[in-house]
Protein backbone atom coordinates (compact mmCIF):
# COMPACT_ATOMS: atom_id res chain seq x y z
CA UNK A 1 42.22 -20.10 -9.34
CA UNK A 2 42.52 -17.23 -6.55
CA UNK A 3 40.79 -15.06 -7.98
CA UNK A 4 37.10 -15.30 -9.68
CA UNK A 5 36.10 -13.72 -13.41
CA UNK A 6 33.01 -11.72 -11.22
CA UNK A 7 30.71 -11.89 -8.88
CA UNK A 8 29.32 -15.35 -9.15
CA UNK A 9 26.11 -17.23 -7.78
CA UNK A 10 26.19 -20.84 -6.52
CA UNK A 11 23.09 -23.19 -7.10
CA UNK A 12 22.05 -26.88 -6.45
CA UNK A 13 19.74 -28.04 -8.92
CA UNK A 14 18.24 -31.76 -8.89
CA UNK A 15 17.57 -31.26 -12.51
CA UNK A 16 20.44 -30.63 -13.63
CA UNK A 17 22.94 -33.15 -15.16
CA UNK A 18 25.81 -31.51 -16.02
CA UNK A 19 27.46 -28.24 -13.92
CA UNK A 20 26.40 -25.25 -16.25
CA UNK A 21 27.41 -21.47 -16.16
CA UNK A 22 25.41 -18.63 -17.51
CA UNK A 23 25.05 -15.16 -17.09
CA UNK A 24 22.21 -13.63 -15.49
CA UNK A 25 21.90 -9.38 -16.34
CA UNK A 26 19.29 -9.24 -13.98
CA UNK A 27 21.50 -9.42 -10.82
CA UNK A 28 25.11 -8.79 -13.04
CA UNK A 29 26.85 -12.25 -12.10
CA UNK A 30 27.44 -15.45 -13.66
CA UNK A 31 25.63 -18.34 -12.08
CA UNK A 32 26.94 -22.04 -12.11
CA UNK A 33 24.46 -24.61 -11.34
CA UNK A 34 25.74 -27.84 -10.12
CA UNK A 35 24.16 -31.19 -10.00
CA UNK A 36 23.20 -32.72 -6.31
CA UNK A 37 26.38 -34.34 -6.15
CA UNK A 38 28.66 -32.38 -7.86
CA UNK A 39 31.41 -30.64 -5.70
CA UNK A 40 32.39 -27.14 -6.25
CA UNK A 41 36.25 -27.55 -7.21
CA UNK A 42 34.28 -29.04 -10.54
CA UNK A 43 31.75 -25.87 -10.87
CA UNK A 44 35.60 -23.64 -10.01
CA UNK A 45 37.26 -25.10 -12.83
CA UNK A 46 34.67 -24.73 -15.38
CA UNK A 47 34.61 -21.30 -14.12
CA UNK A 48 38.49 -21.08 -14.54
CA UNK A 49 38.23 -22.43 -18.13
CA UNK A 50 35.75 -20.28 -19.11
CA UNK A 51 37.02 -16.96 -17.29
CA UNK A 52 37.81 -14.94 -20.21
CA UNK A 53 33.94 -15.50 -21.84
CA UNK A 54 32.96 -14.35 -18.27
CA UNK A 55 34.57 -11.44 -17.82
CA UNK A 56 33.76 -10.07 -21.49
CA UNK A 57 30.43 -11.40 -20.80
CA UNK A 58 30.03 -9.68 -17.79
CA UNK A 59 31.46 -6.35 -19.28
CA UNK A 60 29.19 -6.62 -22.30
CA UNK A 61 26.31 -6.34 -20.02
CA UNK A 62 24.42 -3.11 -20.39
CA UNK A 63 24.31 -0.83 -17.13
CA UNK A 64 20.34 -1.34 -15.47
CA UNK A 65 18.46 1.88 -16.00
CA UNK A 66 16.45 3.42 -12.31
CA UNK A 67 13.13 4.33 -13.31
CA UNK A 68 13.28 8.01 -11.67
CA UNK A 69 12.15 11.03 -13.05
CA UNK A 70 14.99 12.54 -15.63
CA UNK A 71 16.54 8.79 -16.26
CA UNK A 72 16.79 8.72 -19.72
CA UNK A 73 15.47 5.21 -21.04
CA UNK A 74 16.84 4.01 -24.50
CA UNK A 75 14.53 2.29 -26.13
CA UNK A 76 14.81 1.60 -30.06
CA UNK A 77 18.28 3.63 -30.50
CA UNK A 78 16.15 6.76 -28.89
CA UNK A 79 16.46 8.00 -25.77
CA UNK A 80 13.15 8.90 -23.67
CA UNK A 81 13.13 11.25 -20.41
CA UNK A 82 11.42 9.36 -17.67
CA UNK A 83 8.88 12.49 -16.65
């Protein structure tokens, strides 16, 4: 795979069993958490299998709202000026 899904973040967890992926809308990305001794070709082709759910994932992700003065915040299906 040449190419990845999205922007993606790497992390070593001791916890973990299994290499996971998940999205995270706080930073936009998918992260993939790999084992201690996991190697990253595995965490690539999980990423590889799972590209398509990534990308619509990642496009299903609504766009962070700055809390400046005229943003409008939706909240409830209503949208509210930030004064």
């Amino acid at each position: 795979m040449n190419e990845l899904p999205g922007p993606v973040e790497w992390r070593r967890s001791a916890r973990a069993r299994y290499v996971s992926l998940r999205i995270d809308a706080r930073i936009g990305a998918v992260v993939v958490t790999l084992p201690p001794r996991a190697r990253r070709q595995t965490g690539l082709a999980l990423l590889a299998e799972h590209a398509a759910w990534v990308r619509e994932s990642l496009a299903a992700l609504t766009p962070a709202v700055r809390f400046v003065p005229g943003a409008k915040l939706p909240i409830g299906g209503v949208d509210y000026a930030i004064t």
